[in-house]
C-alpha atoms as a PDB file:
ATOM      1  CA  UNK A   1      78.761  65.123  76.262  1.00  0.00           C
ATOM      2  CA  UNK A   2      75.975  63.539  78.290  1.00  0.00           C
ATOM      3  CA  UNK A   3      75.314  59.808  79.157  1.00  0.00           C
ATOM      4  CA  UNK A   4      74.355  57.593  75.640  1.00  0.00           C
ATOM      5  CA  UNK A   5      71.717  55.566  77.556  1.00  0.00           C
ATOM      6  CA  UNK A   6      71.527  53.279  74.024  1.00  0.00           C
ATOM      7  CA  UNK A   7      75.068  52.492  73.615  1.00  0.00           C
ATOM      8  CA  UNK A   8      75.516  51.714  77.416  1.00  0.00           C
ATOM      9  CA  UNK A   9      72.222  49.595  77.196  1.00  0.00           C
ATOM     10  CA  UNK A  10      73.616  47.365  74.323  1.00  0.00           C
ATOM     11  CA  UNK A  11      76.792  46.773  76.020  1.00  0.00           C
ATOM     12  CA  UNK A  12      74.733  45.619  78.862  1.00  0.00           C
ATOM     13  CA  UNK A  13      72.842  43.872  77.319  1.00  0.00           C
ATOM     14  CA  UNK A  14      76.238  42.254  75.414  1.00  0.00           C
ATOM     15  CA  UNK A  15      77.560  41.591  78.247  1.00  0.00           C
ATOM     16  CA  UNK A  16      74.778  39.978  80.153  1.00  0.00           C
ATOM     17  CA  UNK A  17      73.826  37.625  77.520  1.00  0.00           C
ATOM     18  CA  UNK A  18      77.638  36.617  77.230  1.00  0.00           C
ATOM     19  CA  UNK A  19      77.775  35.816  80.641  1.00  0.00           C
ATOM     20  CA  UNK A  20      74.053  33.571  80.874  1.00  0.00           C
ATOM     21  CA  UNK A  21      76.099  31.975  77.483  1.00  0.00           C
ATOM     22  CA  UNK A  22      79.515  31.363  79.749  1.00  0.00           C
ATOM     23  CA  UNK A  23      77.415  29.766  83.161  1.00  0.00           C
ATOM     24  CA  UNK A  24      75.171  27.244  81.140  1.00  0.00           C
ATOM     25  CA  UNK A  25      78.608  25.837  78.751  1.00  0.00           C
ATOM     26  CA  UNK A  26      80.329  25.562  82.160  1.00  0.00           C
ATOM     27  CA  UNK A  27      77.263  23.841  83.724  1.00  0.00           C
ATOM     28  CA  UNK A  28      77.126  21.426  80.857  1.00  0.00           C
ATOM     29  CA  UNK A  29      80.576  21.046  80.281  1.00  0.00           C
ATOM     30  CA  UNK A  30      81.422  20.088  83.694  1.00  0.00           C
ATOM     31  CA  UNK A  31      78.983  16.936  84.047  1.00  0.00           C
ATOM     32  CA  UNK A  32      80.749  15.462  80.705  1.00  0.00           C
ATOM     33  CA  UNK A  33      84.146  17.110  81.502  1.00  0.00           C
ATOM     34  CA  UNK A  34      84.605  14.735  84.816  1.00  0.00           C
ATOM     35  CA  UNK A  35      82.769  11.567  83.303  1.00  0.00           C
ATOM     36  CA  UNK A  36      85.548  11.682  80.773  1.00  0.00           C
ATOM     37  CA  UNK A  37      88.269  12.110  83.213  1.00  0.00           C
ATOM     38  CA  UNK A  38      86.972   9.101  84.832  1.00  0.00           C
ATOM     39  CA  UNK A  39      86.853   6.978  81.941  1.00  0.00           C
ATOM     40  CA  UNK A  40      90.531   7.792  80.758  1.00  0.00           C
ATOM     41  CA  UNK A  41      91.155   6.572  84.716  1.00  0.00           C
ATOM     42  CA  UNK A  42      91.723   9.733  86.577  1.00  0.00           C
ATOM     43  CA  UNK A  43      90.948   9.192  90.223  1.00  0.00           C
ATOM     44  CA  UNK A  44      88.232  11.569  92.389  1.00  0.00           C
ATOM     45  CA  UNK A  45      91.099  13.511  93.933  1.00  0.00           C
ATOM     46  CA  UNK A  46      92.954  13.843  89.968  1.00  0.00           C
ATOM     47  CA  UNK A  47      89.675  15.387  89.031  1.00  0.00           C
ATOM     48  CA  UNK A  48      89.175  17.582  91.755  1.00  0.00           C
ATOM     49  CA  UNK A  49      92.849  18.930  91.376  1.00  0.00           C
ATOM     50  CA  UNK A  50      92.219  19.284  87.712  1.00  0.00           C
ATOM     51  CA  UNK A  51      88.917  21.010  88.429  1.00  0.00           C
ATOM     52  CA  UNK A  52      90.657  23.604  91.056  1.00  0.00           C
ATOM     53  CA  UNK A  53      93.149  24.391  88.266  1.00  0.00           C
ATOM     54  CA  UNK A  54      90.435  25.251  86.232  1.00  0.00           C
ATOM     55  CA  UNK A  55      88.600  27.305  88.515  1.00  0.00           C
ATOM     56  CA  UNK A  56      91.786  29.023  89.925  1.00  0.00           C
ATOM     57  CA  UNK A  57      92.689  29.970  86.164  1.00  0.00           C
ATOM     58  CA  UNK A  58      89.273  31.011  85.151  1.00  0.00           C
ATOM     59  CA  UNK A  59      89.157  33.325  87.919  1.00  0.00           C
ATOM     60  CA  UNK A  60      93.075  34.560  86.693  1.00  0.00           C
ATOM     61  CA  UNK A  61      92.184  35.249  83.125  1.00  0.00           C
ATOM     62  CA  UNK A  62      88.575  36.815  84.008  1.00  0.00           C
ATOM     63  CA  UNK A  63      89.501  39.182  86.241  1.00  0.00           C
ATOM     64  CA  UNK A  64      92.387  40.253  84.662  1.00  0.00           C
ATOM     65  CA  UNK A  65      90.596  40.413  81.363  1.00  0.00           C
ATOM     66  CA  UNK A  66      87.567  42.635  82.956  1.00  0.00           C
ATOM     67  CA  UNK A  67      89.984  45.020  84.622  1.00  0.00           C
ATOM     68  CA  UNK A  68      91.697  45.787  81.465  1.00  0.00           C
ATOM     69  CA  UNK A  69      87.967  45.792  79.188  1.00  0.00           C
ATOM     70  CA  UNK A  70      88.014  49.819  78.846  1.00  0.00           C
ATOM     71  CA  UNK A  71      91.473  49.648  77.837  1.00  0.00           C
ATOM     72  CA  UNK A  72      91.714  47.799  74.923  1.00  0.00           C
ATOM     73  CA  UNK A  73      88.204  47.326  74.400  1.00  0.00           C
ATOM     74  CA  UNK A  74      85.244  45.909  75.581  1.00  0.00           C
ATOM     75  CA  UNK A  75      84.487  43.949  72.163  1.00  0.00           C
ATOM     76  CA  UNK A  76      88.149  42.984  71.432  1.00  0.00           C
ATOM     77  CA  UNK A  77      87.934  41.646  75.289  1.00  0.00           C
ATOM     78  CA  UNK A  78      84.985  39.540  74.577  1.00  0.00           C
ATOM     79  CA  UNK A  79      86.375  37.913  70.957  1.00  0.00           C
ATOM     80  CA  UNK A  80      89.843  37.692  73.478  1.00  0.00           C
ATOM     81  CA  UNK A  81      87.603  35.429  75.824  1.00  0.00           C
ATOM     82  CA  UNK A  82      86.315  33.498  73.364  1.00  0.00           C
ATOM     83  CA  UNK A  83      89.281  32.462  71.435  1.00  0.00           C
ATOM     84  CA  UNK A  84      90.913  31.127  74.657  1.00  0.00           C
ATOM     85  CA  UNK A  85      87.980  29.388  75.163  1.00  0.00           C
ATOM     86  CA  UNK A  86      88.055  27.727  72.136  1.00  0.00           C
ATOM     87  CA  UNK A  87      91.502  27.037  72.155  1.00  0.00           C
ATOM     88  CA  UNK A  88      91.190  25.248  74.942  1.00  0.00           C
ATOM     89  CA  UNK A  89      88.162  22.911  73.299  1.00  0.00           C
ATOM     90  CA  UNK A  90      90.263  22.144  70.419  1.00  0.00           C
ATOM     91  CA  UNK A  91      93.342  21.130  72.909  1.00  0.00           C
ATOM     92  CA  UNK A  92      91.047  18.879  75.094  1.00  0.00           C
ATOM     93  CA  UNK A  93      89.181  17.598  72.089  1.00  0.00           C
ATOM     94  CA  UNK A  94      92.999  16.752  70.428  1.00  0.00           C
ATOM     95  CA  UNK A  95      94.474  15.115  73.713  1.00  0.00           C
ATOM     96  CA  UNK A  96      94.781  11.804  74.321  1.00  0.00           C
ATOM     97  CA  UNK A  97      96.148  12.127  77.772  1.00  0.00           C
END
């Protein structure tokens, strides 16, 4: 029962390119994210309240998420991620308000 240097490489591998995938959608999603606040009329300190929430809840959900990835899965962890995410796209892209 010795280390599998492949398998542990393609999980790193996974995992990395996940994460380059997760930093450049933020990076682009928060220039439009707070142009559209401002043009439904949110004020600066709205945003940055919104944006905290965010940020706050990001942190929540990823580090409970990564501290529970052996457990149920490192794969079922990432799809887990990614529905959430996308779930919250099609909410944002529904809402009016």
């Amino acid at each position: 029962m010795g280390f599998n240097y492949k398998l542990h490489c393609r999980d790193f591998v996974l995992l990395f390119l996940t994460r380059i995938m997760r930093m450049i959608s933020y990076g682009m999603l928060a220039v439009v994210f707070f142009q559209n606040l401002f043009f439904k009329g949110f004020s600066e300190m709205e945003s940055s309240w919104i944006q905290t929430g965010i940020v706050f809840g990001d942190i929540f959900i990823s580090l409970y998420l990564t501290t529970r990835a052996d457990k149920i899965g490192r794969i079922l962890t990432l799809m887990l991620g990614s529905l959430l995410k996308l779930i919250t796209g099609l909410v944002y892209a529904e809402s009016q308000n």
